[in-house]
N, C-alpha and C. Protein backbone atom coordinates (compact mmCIF):
# COMPACT_ATOMS: atom_id res chain seq x y z
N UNK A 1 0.85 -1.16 0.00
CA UNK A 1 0.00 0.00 0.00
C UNK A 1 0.90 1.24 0.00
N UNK A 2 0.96 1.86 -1.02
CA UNK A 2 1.40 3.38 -0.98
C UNK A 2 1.42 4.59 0.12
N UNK A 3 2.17 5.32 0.33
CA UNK A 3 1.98 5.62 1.58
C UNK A 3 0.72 6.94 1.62
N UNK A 4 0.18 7.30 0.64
CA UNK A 4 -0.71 8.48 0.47
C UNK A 4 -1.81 7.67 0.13
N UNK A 5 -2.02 6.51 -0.07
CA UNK A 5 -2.99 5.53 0.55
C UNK A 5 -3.42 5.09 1.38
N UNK A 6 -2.63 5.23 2.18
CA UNK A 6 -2.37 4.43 3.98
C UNK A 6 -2.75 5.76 4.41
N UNK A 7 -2.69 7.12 4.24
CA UNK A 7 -3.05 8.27 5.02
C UNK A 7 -4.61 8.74 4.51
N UNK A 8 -4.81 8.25 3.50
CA UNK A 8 -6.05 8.38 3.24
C UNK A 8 -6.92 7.88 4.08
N UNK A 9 -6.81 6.22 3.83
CA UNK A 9 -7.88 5.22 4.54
C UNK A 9 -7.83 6.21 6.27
N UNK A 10 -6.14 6.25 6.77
CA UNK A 10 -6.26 6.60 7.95
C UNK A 10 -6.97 7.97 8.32
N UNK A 11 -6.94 8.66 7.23
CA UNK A 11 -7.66 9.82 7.49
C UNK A 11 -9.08 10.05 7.63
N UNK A 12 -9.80 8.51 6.30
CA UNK A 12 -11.05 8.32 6.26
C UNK A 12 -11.96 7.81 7.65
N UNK A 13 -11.13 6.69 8.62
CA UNK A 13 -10.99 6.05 9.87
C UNK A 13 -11.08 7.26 10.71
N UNK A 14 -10.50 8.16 10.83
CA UNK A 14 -10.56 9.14 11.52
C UNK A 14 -11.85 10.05 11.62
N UNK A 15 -11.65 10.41 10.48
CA UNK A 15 -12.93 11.44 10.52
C UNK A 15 -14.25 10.69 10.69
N UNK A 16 -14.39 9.41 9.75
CA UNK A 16 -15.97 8.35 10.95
C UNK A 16 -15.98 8.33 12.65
N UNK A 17 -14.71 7.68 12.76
CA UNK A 17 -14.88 8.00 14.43
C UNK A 17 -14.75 9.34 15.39
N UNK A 18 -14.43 10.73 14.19
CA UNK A 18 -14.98 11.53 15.03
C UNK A 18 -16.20 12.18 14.76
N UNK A 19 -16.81 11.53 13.89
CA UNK A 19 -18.31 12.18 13.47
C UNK A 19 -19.03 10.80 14.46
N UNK A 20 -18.68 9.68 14.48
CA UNK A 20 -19.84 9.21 15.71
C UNK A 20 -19.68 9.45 16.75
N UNK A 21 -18.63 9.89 17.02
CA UNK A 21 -18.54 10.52 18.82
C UNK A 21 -19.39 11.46 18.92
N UNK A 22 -19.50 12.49 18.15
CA UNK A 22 -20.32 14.08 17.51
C UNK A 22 -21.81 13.24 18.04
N UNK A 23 -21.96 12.16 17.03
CA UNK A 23 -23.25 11.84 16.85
C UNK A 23 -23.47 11.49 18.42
N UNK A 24 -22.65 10.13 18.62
CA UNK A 24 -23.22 9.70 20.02
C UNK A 24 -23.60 10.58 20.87
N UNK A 25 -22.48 11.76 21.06
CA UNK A 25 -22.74 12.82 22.04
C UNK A 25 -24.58 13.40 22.13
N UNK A 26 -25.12 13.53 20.54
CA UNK A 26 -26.31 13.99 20.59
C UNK A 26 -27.25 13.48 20.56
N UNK A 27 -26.89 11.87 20.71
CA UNK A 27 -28.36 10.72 20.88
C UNK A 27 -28.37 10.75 22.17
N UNK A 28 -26.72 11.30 22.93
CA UNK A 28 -27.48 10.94 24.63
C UNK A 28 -28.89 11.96 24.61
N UNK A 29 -28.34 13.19 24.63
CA UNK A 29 -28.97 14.44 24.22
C UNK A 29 -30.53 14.30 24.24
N UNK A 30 -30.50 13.56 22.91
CA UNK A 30 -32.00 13.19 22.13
C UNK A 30 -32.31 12.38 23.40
N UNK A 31 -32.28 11.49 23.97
CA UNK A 31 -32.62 10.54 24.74
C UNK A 31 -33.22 11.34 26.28
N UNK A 32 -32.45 11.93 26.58
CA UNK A 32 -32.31 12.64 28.00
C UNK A 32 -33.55 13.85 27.64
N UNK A 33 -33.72 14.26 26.72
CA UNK A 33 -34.88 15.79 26.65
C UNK A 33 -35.84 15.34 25.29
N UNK A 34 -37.48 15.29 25.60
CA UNK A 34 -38.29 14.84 24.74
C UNK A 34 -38.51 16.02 24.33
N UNK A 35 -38.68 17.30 24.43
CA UNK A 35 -38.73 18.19 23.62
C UNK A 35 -38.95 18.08 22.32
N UNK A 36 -39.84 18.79 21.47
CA UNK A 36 -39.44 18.58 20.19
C UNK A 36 -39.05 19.60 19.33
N UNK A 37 -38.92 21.25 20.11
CA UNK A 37 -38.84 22.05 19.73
C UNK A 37 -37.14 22.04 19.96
N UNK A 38 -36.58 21.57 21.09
CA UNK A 38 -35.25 21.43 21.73
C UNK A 38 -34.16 20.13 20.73
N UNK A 39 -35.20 19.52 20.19
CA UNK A 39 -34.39 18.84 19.45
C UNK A 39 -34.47 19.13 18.00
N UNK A 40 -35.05 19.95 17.40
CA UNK A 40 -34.97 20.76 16.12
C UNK A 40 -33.61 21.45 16.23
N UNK A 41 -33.67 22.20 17.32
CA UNK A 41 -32.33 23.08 18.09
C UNK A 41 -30.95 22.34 17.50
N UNK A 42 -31.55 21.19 18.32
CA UNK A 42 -30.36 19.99 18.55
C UNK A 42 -29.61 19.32 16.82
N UNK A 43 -30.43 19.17 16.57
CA UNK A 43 -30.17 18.54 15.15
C UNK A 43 -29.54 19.81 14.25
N UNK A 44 -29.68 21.26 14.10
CA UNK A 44 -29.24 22.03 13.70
C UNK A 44 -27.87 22.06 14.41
N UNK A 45 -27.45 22.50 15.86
CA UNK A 45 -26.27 21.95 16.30
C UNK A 45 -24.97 20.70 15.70
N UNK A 46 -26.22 19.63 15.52
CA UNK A 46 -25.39 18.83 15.30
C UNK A 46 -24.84 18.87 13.43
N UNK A 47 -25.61 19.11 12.70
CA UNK A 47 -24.62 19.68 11.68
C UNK A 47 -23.73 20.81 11.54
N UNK A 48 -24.27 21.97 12.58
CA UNK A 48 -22.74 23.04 12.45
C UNK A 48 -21.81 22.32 12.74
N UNK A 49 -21.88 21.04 14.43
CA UNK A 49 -20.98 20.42 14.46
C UNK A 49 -20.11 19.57 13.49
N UNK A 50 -20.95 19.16 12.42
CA UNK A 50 -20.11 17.71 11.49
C UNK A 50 -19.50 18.27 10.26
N UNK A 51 -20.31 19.32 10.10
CA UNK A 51 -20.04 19.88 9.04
C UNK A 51 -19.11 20.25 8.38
N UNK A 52 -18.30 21.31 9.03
CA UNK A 52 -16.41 21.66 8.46
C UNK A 52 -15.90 20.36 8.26
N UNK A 53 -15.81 19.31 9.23
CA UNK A 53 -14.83 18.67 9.13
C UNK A 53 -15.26 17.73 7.75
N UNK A 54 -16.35 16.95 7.62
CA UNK A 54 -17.07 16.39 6.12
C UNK A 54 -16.62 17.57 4.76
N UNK A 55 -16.85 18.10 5.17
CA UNK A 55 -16.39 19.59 3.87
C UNK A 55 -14.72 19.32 3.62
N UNK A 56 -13.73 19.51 4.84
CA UNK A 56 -12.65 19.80 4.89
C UNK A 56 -11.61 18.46 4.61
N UNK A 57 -12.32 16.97 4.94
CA UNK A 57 -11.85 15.91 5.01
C UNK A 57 -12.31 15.67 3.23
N UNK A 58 -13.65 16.02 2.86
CA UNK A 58 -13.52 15.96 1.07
C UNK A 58 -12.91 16.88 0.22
N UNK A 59 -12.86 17.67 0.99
CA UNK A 59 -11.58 18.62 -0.09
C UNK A 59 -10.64 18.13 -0.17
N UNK A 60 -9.72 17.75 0.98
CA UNK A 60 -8.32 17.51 1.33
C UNK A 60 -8.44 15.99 -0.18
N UNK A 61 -9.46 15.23 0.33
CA UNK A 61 -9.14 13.87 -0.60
C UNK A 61 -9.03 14.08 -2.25
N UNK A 62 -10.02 15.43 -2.40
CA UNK A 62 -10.14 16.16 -3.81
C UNK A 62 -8.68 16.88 -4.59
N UNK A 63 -8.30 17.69 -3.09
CA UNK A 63 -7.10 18.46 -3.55
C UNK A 63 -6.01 18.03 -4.10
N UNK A 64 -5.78 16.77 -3.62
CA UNK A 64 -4.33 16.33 -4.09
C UNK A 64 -3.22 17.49 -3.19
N UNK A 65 -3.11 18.35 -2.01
CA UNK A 65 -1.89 18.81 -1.09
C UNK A 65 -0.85 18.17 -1.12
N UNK A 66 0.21 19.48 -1.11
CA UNK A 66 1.53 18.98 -1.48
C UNK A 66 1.93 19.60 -0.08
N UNK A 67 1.37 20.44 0.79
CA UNK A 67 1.68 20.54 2.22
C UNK A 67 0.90 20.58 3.10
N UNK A 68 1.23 20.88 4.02
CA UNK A 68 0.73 20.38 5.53
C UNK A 68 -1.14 21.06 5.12
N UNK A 69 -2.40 20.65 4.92
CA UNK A 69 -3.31 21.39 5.36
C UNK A 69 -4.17 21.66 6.83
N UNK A 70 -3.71 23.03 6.97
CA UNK A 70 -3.59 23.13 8.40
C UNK A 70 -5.49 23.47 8.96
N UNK A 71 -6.10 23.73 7.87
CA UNK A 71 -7.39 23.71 7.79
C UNK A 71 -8.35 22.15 8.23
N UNK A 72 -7.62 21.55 7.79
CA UNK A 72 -8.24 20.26 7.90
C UNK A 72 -7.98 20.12 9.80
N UNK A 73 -6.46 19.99 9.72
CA UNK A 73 -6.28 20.28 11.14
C UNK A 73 -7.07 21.17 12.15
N UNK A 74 -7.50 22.15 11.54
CA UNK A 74 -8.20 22.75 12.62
C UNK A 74 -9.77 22.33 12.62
N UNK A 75 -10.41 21.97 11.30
CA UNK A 75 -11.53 20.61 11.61
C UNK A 75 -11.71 19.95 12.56
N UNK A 76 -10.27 19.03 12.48
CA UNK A 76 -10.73 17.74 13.71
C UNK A 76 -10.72 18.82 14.51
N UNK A 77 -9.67 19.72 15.41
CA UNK A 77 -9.36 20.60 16.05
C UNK A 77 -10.79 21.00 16.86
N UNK A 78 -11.83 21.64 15.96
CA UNK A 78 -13.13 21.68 16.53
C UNK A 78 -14.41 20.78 16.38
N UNK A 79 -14.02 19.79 15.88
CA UNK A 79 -14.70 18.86 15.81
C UNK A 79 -14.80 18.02 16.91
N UNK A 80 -13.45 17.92 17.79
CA UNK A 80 -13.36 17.10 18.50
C UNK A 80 -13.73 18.01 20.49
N UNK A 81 -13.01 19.02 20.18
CA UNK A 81 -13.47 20.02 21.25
C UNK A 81 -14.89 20.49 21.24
N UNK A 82 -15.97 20.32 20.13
CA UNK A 82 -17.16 20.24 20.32
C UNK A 82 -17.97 19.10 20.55
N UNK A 83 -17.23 18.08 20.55
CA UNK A 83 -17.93 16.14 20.69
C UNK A 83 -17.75 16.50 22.08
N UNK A 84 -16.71 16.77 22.83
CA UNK A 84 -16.41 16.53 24.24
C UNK A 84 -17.03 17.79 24.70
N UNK A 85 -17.42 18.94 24.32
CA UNK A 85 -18.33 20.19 25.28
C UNK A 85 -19.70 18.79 25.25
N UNK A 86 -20.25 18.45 24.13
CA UNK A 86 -21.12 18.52 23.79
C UNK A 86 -21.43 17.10 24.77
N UNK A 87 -20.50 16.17 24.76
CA UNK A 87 -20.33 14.58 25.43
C UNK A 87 -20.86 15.48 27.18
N UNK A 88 -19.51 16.15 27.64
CA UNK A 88 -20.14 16.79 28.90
C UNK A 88 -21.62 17.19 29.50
N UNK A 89 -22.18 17.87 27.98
CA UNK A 89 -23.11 18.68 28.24
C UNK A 89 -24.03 17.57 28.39
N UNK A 90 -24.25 16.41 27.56
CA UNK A 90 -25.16 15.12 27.44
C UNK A 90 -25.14 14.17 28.66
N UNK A 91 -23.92 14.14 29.29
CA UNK A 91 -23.80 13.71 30.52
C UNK A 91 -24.66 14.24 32.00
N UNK A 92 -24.20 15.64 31.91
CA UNK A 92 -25.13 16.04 32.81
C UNK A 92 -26.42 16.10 32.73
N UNK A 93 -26.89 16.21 31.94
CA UNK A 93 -28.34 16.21 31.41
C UNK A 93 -29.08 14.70 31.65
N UNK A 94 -27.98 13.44 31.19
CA UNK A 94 -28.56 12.15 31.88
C UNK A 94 -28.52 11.99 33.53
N UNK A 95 -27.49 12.67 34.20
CA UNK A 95 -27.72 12.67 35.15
C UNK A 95 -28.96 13.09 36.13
N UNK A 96 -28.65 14.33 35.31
CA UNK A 96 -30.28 14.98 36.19
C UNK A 96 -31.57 14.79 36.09
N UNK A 97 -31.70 13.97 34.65
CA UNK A 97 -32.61 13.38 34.36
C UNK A 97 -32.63 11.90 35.13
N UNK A 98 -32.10 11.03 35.48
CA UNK A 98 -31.44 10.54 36.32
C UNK A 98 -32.17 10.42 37.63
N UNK A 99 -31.89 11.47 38.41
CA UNK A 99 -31.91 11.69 39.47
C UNK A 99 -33.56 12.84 39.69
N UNK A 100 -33.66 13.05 38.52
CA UNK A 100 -35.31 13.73 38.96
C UNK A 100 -35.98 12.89 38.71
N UNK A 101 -35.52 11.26 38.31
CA UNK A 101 -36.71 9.97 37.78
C UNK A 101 -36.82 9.60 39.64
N UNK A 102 -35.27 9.47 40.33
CA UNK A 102 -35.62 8.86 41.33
C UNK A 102 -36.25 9.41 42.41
N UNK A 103 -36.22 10.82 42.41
CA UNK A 103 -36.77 11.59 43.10
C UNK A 103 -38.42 11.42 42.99
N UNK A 104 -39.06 11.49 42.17
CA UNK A 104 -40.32 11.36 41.54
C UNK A 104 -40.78 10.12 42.33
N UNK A 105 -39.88 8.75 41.96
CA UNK A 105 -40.44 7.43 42.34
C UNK A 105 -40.35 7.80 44.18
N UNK A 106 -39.44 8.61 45.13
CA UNK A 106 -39.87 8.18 45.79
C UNK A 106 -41.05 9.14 46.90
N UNK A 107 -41.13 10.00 46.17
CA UNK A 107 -42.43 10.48 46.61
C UNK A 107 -43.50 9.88 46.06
């Protein structure tokens, strides 16, 4: 395998597993708040989130770069610092949802 083959696939590997982290982060989300006005919200979120980097990961494969693209880099860059605000933010939200189920049951 060529080595601008091997960075491809690895690049392709990459950017799936950071678009399902993105995703997972917003099924906790979906799961934790029935809203349906809050998850219109949500789903708009979640493509600003996926978005650059899908754009920036098909250019790069389009372009043919002969140096470093530092754009792409800054993709994952916020791609990945918005999976983990966003992982946080989904966390607490199961929690408290969580904990206002048990509260409920024991009154």
């Amino acid at each position: 395998m060529k080595r601008r083959e091997f960075l491809m696939s690895n690049l392709v590997t990459l950017s799936i597993a950071s678009e399902i982290f993105l995703l997972f982060s917003f099924i906790i989300i979906f799961l934790s708040t029935r809203n349906t006005k809050k998850n219109v919200l949500l789903m708009t979120l979640l493509i600003i989130g996926g978005v650059p980097l899908l754009y920036k990961v098909i250019d790069h494969i389009n372009g043919h770069y002969m140096d470093a693209n530092i754009g792409l880099g800054l993709a994952f860059m916020f791609t990945w610092i918005y999976s983990a605000i966003t992982f946080v933010i989904a966390i607490i939200l199961l929690v408290k949802k969580k904990r206002n189920n048990n509260i409920s049951k024991e009154q």
